[in-house]
C-alpha atoms as a PDB file:
ATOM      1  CA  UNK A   1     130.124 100.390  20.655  1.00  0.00           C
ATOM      2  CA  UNK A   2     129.412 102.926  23.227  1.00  0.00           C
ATOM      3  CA  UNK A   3     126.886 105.276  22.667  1.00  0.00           C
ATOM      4  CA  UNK A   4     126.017 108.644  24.980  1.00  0.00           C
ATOM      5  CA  UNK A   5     123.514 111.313  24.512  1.00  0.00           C
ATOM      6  CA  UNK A   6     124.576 114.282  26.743  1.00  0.00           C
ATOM      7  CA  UNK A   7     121.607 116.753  27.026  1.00  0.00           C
ATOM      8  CA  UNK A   8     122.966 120.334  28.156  1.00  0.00           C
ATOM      9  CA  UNK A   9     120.260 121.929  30.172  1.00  0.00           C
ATOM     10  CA  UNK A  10     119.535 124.626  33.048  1.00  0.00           C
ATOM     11  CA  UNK A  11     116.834 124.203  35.362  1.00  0.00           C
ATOM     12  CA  UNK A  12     115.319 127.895  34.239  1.00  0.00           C
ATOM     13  CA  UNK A  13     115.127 126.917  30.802  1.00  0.00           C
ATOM     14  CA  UNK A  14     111.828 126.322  29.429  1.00  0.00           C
ATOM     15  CA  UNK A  15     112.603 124.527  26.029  1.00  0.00           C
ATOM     16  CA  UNK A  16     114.889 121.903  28.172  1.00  0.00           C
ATOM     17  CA  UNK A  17     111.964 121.330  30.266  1.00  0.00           C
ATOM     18  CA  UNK A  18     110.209 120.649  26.664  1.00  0.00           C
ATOM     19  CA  UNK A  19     112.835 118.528  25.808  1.00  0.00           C
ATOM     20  CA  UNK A  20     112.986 116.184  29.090  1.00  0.00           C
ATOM     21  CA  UNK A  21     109.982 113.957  27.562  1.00  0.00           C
ATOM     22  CA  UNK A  22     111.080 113.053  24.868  1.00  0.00           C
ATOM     23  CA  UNK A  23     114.586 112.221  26.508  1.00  0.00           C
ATOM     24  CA  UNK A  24     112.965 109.906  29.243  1.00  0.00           C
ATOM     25  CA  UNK A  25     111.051 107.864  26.654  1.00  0.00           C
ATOM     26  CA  UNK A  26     114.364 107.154  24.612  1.00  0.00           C
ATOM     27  CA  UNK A  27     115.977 106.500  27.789  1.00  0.00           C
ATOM     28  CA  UNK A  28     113.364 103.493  27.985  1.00  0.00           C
ATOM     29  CA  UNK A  29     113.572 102.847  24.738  1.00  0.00           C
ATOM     30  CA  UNK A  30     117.418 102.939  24.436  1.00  0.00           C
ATOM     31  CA  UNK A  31     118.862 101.134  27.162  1.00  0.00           C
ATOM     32  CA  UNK A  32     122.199 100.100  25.644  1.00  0.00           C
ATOM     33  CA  UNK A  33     122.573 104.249  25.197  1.00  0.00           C
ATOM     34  CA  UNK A  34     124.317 106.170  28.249  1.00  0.00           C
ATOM     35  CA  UNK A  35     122.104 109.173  28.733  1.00  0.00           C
ATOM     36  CA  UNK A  36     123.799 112.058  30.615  1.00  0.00           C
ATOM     37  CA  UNK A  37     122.265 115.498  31.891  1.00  0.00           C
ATOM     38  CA  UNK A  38     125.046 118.271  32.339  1.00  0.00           C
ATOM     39  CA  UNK A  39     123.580 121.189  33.700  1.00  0.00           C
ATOM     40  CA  UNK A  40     125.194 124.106  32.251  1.00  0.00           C
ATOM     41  CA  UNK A  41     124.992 126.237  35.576  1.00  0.00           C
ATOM     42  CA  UNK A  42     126.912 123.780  37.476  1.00  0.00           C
ATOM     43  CA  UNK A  43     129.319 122.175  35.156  1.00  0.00           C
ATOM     44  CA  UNK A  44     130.468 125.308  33.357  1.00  0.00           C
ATOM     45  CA  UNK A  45     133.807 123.564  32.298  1.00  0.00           C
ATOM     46  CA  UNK A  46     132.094 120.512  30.260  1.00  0.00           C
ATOM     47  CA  UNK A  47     129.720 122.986  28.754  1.00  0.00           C
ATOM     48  CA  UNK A  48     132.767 124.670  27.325  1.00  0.00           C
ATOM     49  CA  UNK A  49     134.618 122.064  26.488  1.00  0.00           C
ATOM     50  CA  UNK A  50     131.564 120.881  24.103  1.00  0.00           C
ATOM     51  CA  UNK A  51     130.716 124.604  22.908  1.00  0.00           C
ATOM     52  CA  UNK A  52     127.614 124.925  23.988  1.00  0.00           C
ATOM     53  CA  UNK A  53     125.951 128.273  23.252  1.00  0.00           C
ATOM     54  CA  UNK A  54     121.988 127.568  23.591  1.00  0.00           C
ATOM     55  CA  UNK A  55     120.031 125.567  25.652  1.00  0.00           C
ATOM     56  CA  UNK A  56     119.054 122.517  25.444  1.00  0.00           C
ATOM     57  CA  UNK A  57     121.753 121.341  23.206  1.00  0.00           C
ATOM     58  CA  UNK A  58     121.865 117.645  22.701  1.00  0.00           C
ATOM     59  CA  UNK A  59     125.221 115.814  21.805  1.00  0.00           C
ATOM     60  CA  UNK A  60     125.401 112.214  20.476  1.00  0.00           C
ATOM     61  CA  UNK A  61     128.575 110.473  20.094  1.00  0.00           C
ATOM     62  CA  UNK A  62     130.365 107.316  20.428  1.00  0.00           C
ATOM     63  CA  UNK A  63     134.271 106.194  20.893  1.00  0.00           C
ATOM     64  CA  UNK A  64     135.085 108.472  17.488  1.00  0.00           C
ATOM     65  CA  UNK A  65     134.049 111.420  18.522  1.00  0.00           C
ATOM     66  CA  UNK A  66     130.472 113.590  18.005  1.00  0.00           C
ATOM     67  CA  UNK A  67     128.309 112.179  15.604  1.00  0.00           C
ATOM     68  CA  UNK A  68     125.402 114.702  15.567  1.00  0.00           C
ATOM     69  CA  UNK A  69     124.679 117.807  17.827  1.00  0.00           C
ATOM     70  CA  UNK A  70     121.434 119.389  18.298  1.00  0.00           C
ATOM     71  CA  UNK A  71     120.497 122.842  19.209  1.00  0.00           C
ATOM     72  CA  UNK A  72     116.794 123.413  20.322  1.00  0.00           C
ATOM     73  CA  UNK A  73     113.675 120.982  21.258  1.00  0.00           C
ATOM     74  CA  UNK A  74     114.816 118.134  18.941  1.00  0.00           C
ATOM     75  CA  UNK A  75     112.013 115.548  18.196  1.00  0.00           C
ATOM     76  CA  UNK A  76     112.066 112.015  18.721  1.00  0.00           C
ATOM     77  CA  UNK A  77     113.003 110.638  15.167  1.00  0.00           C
ATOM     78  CA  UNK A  78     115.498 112.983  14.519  1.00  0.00           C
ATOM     79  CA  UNK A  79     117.300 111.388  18.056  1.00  0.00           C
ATOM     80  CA  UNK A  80     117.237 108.200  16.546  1.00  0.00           C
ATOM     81  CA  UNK A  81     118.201 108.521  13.397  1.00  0.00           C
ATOM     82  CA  UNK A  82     121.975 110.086  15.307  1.00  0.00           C
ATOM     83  CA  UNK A  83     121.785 106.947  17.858  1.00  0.00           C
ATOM     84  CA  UNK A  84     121.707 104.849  14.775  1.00  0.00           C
ATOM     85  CA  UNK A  85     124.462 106.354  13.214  1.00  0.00           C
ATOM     86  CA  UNK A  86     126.268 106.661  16.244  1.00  0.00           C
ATOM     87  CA  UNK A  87     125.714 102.730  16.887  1.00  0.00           C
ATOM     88  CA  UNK A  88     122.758 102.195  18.877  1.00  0.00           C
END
């Protein structure tokens, strides 16, 4: 099953820069997961499409649809737990 963790960031927001950390370690971690960055500023349209209000918002889903969303520096376990229930 594919898995994706789309982080929704802009590069003047401080929480996102919080964030990135924690994202690369999964991303080392996780390497079955697809991680994408969508900055907002540039890719309006996705950020739209997704509903994204507040950065960073993090988005987890898989071939069914979203499986969690995250508004806000998220910690570590909390990304997990949604990759495991998204299939990781």
């Amino acid at each position: 099953m594919t898995v994706r963790l789309k982080d929704f960031y802009a590069d003047w927001c401080g929480p996102c820069k919080t964030q990135d950390p924690i994202l690369e370690e999964l991303e080392g971690d996780y390497p079955e997961v697809s991680f994408e960055k969508v900055n907002v500023d540039e890719e309006q349209d996705i950020a739209n499409q997704y509903q994204v209000r507040s950065l960073p918002t993090l988005i987890v889903e898989n071939e069914e649809g979203v499986v969690d969303r995250f508004v806000g520096v998220t910690q570590r376990e909390d990304l997990e737990a949604a990759l495991a229930d998204a299939g990781a």
